[in-house]
C-alpha atoms as a PDB file:
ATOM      1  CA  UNK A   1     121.611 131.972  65.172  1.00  0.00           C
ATOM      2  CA  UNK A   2     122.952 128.588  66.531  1.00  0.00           C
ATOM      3  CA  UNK A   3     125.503 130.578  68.833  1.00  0.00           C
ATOM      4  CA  UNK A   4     122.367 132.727  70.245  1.00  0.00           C
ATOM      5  CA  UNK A   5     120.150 129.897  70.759  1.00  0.00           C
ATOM      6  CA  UNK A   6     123.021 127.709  73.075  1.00  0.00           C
ATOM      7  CA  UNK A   7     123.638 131.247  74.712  1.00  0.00           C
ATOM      8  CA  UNK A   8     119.802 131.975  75.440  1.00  0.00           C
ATOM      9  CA  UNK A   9     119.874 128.114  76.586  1.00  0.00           C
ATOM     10  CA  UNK A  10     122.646 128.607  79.057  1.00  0.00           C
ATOM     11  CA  UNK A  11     121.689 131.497  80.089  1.00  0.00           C
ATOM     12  CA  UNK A  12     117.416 131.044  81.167  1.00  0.00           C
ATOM     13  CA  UNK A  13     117.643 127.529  81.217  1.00  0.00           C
ATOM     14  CA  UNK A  14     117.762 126.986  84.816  1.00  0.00           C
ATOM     15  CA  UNK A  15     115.962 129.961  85.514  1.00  0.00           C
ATOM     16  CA  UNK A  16     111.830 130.353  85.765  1.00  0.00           C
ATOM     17  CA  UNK A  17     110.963 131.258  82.631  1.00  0.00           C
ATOM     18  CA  UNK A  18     109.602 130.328  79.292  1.00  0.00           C
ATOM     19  CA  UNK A  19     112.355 128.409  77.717  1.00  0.00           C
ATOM     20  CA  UNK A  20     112.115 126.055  80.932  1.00  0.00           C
ATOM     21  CA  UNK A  21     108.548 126.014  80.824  1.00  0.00           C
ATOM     22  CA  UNK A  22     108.589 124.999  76.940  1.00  0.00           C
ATOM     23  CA  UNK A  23     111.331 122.250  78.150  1.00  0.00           C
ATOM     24  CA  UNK A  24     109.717 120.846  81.033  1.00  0.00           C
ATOM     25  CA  UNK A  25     106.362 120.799  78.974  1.00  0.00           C
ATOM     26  CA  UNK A  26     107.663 119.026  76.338  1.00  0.00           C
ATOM     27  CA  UNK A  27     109.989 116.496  78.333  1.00  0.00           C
ATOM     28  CA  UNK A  28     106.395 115.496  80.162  1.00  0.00           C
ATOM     29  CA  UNK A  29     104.674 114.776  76.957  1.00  0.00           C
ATOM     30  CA  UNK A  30     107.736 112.662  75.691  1.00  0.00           C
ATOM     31  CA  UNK A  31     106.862 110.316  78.808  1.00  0.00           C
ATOM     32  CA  UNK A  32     102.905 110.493  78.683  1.00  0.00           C
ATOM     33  CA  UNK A  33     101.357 107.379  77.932  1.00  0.00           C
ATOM     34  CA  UNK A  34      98.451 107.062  75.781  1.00  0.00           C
ATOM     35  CA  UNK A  35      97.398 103.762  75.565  1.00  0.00           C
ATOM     36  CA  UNK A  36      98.145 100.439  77.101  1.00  0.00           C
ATOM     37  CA  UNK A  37      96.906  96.507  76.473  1.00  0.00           C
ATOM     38  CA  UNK A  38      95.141  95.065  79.648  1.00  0.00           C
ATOM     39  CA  UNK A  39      95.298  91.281  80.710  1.00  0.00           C
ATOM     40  CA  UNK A  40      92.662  90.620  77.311  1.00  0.00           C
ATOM     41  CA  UNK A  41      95.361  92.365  74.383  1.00  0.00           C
ATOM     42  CA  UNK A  42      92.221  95.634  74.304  1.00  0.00           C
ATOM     43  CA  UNK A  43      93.952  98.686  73.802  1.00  0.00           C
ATOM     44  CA  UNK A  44      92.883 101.225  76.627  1.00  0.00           C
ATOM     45  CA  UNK A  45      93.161 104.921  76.527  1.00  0.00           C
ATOM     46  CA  UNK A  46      91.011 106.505  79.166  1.00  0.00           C
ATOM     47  CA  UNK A  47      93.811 108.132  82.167  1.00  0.00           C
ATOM     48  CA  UNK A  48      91.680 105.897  84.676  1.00  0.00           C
ATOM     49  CA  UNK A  49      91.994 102.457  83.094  1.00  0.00           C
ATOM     50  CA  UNK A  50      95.545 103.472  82.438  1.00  0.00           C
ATOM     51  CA  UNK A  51      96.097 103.859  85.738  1.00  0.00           C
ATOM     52  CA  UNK A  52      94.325 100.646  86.862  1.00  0.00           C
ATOM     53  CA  UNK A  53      95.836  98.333  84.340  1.00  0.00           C
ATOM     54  CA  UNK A  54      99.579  99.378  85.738  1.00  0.00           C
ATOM     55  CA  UNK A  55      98.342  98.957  89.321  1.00  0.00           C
ATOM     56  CA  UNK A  56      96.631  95.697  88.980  1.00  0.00           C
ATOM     57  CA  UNK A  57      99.467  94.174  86.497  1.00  0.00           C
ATOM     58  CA  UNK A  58     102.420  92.028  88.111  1.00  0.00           C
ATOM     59  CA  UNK A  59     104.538  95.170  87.575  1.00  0.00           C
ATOM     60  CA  UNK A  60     103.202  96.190  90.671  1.00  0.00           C
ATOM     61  CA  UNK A  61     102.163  92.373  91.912  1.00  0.00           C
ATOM     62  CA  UNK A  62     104.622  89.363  93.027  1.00  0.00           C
ATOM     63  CA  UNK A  63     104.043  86.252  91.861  1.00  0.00           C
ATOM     64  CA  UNK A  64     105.684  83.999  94.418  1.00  0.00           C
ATOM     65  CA  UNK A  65     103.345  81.812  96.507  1.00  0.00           C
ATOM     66  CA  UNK A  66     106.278  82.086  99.692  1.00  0.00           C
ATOM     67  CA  UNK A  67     105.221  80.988 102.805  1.00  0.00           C
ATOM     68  CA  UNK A  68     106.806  80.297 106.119  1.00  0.00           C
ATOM     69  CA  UNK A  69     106.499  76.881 105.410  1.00  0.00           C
ATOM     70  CA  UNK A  70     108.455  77.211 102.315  1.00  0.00           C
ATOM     71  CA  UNK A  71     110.920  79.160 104.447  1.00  0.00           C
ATOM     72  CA  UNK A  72     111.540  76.424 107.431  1.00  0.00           C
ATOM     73  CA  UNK A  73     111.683  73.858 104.486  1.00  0.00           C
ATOM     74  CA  UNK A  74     114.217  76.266 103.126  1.00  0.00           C
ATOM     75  CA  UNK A  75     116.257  76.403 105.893  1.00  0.00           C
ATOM     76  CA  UNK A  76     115.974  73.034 107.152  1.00  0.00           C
ATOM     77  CA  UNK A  77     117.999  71.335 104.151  1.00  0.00           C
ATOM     78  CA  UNK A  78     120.261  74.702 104.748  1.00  0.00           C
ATOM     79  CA  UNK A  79     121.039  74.502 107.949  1.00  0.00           C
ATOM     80  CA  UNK A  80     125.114  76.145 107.574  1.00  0.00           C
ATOM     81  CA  UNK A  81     123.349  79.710 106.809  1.00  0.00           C
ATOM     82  CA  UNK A  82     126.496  82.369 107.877  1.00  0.00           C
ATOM     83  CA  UNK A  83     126.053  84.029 111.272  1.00  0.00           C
ATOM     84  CA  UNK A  84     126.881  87.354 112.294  1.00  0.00           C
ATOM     85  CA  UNK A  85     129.606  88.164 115.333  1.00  0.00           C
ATOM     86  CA  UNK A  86     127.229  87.719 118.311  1.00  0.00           C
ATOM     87  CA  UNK A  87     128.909  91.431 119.496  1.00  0.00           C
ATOM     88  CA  UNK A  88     127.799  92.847 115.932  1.00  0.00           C
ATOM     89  CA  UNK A  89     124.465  91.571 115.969  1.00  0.00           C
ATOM     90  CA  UNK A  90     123.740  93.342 119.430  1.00  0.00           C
ATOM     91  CA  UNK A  91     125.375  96.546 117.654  1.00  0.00           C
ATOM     92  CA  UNK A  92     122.841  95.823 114.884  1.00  0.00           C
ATOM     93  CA  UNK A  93     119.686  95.559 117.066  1.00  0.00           C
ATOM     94  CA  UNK A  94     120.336  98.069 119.200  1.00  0.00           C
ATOM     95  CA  UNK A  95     118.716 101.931 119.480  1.00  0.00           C
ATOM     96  CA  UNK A  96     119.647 104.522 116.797  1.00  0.00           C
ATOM     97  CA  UNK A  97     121.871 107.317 117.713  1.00  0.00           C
ATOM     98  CA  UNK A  98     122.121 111.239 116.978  1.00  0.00           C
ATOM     99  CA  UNK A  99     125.329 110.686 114.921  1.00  0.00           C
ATOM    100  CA  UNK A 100     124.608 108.128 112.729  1.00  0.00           C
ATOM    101  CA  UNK A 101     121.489 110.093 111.510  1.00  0.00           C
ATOM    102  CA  UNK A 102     123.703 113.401 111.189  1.00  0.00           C
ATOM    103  CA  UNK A 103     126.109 111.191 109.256  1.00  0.00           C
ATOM    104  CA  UNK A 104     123.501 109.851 106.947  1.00  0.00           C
ATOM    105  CA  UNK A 105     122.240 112.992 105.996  1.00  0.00           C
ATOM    106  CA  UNK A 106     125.876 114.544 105.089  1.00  0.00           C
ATOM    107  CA  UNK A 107     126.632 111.351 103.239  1.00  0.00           C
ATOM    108  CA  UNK A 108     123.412 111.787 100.800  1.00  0.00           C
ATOM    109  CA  UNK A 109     123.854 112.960  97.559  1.00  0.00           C
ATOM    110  CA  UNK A 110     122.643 116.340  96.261  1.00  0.00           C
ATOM    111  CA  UNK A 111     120.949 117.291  93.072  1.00  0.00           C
ATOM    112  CA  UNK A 112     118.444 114.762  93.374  1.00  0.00           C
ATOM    113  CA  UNK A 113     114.674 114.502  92.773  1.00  0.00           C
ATOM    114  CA  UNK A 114     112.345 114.985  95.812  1.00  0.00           C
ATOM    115  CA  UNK A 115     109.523 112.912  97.039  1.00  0.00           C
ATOM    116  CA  UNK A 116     106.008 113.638  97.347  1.00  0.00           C
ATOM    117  CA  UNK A 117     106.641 116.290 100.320  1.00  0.00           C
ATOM    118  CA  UNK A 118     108.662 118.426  97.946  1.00  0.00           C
ATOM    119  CA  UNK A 119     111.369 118.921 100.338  1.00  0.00           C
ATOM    120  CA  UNK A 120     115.258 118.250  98.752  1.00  0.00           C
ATOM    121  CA  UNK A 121     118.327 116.484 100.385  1.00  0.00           C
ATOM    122  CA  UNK A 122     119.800 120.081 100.311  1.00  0.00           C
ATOM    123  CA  UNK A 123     117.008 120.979 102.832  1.00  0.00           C
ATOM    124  CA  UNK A 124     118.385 118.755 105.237  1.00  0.00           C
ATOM    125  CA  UNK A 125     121.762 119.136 104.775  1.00  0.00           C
ATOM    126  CA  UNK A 126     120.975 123.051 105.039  1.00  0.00           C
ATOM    127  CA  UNK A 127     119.272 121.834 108.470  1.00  0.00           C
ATOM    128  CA  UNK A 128     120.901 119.223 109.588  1.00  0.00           C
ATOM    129  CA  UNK A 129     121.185 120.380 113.512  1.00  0.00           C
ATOM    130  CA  UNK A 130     117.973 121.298 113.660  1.00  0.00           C
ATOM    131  CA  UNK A 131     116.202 118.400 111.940  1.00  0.00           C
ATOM    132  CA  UNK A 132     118.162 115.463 113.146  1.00  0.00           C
ATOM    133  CA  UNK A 133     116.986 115.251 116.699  1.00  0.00           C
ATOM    134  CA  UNK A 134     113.438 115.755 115.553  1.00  0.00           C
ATOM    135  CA  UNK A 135     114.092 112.559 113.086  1.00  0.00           C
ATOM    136  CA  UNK A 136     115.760 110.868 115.635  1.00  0.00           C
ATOM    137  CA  UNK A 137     113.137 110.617 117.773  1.00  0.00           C
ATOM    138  CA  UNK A 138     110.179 109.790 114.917  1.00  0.00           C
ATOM    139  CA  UNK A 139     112.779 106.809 113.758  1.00  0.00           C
ATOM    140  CA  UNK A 140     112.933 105.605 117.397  1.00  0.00           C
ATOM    141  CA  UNK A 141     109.398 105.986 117.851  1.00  0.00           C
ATOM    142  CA  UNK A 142     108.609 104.317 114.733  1.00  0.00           C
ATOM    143  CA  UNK A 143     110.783 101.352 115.556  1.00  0.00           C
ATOM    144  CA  UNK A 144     109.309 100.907 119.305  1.00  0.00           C
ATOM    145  CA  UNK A 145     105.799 100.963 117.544  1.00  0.00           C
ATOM    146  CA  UNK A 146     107.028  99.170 114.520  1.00  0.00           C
ATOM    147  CA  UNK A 147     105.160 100.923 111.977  1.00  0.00           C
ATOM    148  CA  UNK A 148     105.818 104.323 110.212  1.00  0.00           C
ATOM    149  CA  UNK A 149     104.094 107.284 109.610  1.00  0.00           C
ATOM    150  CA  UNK A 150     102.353 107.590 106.290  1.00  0.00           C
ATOM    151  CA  UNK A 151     104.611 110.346 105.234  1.00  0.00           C
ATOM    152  CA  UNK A 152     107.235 107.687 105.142  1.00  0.00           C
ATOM    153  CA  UNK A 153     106.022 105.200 102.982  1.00  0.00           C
ATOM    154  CA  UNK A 154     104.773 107.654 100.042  1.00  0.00           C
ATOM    155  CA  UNK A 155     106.218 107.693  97.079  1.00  0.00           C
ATOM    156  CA  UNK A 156     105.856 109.459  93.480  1.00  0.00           C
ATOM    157  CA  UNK A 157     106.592 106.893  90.847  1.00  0.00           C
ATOM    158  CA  UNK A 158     107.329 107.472  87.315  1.00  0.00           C
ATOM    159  CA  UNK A 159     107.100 104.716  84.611  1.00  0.00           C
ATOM    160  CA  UNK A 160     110.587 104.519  82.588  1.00  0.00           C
ATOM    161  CA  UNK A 161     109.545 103.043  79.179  1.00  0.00           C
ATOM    162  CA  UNK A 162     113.016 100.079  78.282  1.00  0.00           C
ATOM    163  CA  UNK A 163     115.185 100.616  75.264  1.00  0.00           C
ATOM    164  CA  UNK A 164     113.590  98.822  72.335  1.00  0.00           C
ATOM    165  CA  UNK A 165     110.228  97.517  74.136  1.00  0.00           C
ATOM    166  CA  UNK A 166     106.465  97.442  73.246  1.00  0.00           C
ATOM    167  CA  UNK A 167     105.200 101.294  74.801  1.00  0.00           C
ATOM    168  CA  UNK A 168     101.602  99.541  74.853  1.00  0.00           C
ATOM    169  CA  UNK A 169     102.588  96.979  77.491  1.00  0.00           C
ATOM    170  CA  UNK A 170     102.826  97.439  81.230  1.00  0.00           C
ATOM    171  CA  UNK A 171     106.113  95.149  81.636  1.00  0.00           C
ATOM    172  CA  UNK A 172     107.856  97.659  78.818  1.00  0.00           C
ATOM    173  CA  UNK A 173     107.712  99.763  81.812  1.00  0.00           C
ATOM    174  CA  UNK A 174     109.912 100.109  85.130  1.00  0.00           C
ATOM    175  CA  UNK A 175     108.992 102.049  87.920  1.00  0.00           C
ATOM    176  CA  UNK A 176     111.471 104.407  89.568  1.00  0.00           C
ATOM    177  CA  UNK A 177     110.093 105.452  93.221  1.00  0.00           C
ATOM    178  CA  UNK A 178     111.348 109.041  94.440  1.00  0.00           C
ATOM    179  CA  UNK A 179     110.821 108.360  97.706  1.00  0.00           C
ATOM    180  CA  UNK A 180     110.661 111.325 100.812  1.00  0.00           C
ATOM    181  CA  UNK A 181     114.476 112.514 101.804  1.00  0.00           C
ATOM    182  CA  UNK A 182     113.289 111.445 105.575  1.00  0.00           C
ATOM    183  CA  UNK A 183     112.457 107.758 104.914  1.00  0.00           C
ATOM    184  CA  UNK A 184     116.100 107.359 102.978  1.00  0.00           C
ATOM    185  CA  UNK A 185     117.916 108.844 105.798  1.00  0.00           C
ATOM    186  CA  UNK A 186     116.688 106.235 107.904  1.00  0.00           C
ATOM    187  CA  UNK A 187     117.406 103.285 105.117  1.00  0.00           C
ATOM    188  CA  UNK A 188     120.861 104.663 105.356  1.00  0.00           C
ATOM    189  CA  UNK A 189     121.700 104.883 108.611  1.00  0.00           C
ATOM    190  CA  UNK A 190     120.025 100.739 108.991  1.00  0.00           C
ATOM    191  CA  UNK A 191     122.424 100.372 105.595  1.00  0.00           C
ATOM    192  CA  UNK A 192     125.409 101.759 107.201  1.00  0.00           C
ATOM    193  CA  UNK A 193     125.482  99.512 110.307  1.00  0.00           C
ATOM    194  CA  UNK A 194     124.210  96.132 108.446  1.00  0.00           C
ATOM    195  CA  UNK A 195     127.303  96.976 105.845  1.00  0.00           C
ATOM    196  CA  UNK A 196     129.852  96.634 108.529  1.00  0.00           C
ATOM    197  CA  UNK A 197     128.570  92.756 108.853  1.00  0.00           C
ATOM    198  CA  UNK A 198     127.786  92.068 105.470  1.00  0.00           C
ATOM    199  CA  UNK A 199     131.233  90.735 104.844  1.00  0.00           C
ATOM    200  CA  UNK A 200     130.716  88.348 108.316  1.00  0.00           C
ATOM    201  CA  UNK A 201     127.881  86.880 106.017  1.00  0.00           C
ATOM    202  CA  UNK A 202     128.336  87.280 102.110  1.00  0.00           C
ATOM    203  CA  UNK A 203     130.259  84.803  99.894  1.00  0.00           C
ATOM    204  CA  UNK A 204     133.415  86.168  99.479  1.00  0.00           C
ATOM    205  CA  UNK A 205     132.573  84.877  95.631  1.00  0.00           C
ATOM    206  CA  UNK A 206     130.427  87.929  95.541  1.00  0.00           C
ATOM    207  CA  UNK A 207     132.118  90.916  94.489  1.00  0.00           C
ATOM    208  CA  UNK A 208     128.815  92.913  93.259  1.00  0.00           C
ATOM    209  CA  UNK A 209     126.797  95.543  95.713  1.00  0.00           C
ATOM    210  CA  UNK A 210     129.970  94.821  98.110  1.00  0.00           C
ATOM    211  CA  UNK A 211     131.661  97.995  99.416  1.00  0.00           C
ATOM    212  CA  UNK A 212     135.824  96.905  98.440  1.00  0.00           C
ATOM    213  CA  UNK A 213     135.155  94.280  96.142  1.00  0.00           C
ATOM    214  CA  UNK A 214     135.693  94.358  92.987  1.00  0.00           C
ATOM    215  CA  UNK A 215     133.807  92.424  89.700  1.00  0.00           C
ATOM    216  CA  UNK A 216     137.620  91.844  88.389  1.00  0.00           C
ATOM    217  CA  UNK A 217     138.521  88.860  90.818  1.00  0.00           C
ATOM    218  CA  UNK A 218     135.477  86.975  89.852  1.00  0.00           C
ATOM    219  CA  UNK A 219     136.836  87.808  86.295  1.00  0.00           C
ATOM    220  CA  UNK A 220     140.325  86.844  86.833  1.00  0.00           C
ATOM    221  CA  UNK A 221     138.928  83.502  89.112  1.00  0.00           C
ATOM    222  CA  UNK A 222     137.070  82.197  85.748  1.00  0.00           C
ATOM    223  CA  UNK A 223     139.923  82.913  83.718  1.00  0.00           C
ATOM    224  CA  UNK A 224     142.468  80.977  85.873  1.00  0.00           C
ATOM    225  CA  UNK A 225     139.617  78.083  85.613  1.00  0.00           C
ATOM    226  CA  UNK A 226     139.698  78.323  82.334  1.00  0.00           C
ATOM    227  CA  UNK A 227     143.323  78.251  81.638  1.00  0.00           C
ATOM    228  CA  UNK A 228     144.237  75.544  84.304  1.00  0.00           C
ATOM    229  CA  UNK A 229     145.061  72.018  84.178  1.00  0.00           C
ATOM    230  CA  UNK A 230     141.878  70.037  84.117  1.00  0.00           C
ATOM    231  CA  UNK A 231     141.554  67.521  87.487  1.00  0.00           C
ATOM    232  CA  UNK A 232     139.172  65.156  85.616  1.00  0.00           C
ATOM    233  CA  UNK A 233     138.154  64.152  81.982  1.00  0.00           C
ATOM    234  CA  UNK A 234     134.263  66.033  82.608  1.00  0.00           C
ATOM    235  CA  UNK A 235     133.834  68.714  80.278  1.00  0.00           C
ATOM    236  CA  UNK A 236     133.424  72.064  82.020  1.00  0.00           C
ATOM    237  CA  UNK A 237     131.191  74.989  81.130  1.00  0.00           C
ATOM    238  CA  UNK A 238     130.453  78.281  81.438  1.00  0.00           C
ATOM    239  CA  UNK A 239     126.936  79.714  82.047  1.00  0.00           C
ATOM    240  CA  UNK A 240     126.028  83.266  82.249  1.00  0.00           C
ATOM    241  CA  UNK A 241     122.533  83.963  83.856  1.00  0.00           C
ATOM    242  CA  UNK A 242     120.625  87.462  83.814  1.00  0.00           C
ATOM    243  CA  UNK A 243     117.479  86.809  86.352  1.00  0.00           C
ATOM    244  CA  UNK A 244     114.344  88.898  84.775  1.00  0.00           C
ATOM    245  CA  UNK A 245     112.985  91.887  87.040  1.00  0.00           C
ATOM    246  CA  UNK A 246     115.632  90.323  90.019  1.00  0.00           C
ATOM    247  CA  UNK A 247     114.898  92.962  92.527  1.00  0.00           C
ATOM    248  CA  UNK A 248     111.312  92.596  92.240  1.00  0.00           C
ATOM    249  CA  UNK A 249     111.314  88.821  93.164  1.00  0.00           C
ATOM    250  CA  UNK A 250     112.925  89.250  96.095  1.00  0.00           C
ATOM    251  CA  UNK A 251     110.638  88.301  98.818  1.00  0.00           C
ATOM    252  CA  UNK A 252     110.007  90.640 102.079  1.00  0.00           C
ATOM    253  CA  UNK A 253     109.227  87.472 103.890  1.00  0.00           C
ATOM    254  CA  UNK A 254     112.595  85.437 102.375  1.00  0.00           C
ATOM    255  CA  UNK A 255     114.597  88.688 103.456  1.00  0.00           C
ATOM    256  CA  UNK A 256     113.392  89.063 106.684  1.00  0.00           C
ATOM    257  CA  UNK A 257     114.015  84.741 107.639  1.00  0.00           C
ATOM    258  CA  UNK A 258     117.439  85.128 106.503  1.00  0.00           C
ATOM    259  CA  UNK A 259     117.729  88.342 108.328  1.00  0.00           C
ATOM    260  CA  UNK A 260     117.018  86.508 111.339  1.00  0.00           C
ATOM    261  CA  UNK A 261     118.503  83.433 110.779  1.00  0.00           C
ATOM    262  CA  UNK A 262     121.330  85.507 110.113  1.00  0.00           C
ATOM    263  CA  UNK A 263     121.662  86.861 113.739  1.00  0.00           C
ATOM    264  CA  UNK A 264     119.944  90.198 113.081  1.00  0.00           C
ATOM    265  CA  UNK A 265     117.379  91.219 116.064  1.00  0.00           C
ATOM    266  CA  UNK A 266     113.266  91.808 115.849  1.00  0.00           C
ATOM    267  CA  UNK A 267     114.109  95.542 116.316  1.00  0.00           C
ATOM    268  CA  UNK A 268     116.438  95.941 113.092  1.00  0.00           C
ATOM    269  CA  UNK A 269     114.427  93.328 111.221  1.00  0.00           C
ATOM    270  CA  UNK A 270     111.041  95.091 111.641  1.00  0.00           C
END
């Protein structure tokens, strides 16, 4: 019975049918959530309150009072900020190209959830010749204007409860955004050009999120400070920091003064 069950599985799994009906079904009620606390500790449990507790909560909400005062303070006391190649940074800034957004589609990966438009990666890669010089010129447009459609900024978000947390509380909770395949062809074509400088302007002490760097020479680094002759009689230690929610408290206006400062152009920048 076990065999015909994994066979049936294997078999109409995929396929649009019952048995992925029934799976779908019940993988949707696993995530449903049926009540959640608001600001006071009341439970809630009307879809509508849900819905407004999770948007008005700092899930969804910085907390950061940044201002561009903070950010020419900032950069005052800092004035040795890293600058790009003066050559690179015109390469940066300058108009997008056919090939790079060919290149960005053929470099996306497959099998992976689509946006709200519905439409796959394997769409465009199925496409490609036909649909890059149509996105080509919305991307260009887009930048000249510097605002993009509303296609382009729509996303479906699901709420991922954490291992081990509170279901009733909206910071148990992290968003995941499946954005439109169109918007992240453009994010990677801007990625692929900013990663050729990145190096020009990141520590080499930073080995994380950096294409051919590796986590082991910081490792090896602390253990060679570890193990080496002291200089001085101060005692040394070791401190290991995890920053809570560290992509959301990065700040659009922080990113886009070091952007700058960093030699980047309005047009890449905006």
């Amino acid at each position: 019975m076990l065999l015909q069950s994994r066979s049936n599985y294997y078999e109409y799994g995929d396929k649009g049918g019952r048995l992925l009906a029934h799976q779908l079904k019940r993988q949707a009620f696993s995530r449903l959530i049926t009540q959640i606390k608001d600001p006071l500790g009341a439970l809630l449990s009307a879809p509508s309150d849900i819905n407004v507790t999770f948007k008005t909560s700092a899930l969804y909400q910085s907390n950061s009072q940044t201002d561009n005062t903070t950010m020419d303070r900032f950069f005052f006391f800092n004035p040795d900020v890293p600058a790009i190649d003066p050559a690179m940074g015109l390469n940066l800034d300058s108009p997008l190209v056919l090939q790079e957004i060919v290149d960005a589609i053929s470099s996306m990966q497959s099998n992976k959830a689509p946006g709200p438009d519905g439409y796959p990666t394997e769409f465009f890669k199925k496409f490609s010749s036909e649909l890059a010089p149509l996105l080509l010129d919305v991307y260009s447009e887009s930048i000249k204007r510097g605002t993009l459609p509303p296609t382009l900024t729509q996303a479906s978000i699901s709420l991922l409860l954490k291992k081990d947390k509170d279901p009733t509380c909206c910071g148990s909770y992290r968003p995941l955004s499946l954005l439109n395949v169109d918007v992240k062809v453009l994010a990677k074509a801007l990625a692929t050009r900013l990663e050729a400088v990145l190096p020009d302007i990141v520590s080499k002490e930073q080995t994380g999120f950096m294409k051919g760097r590796h986590s082991f020479f910081d490792i090896r680094t602390l253990m060679n400070i570890i193990y080496s002759t002291p200089t001085s009689r101060l005692p040394e230690v070791v401190i290991s920091l995890d920053t809570e929610k560290a992509f959301d408290r990065v700040e659009w206006l922080y990113l886009f003064t070091v952007l700058k400062k960093c030699g980047s152009g309005d047009r890449f920048s905006s």
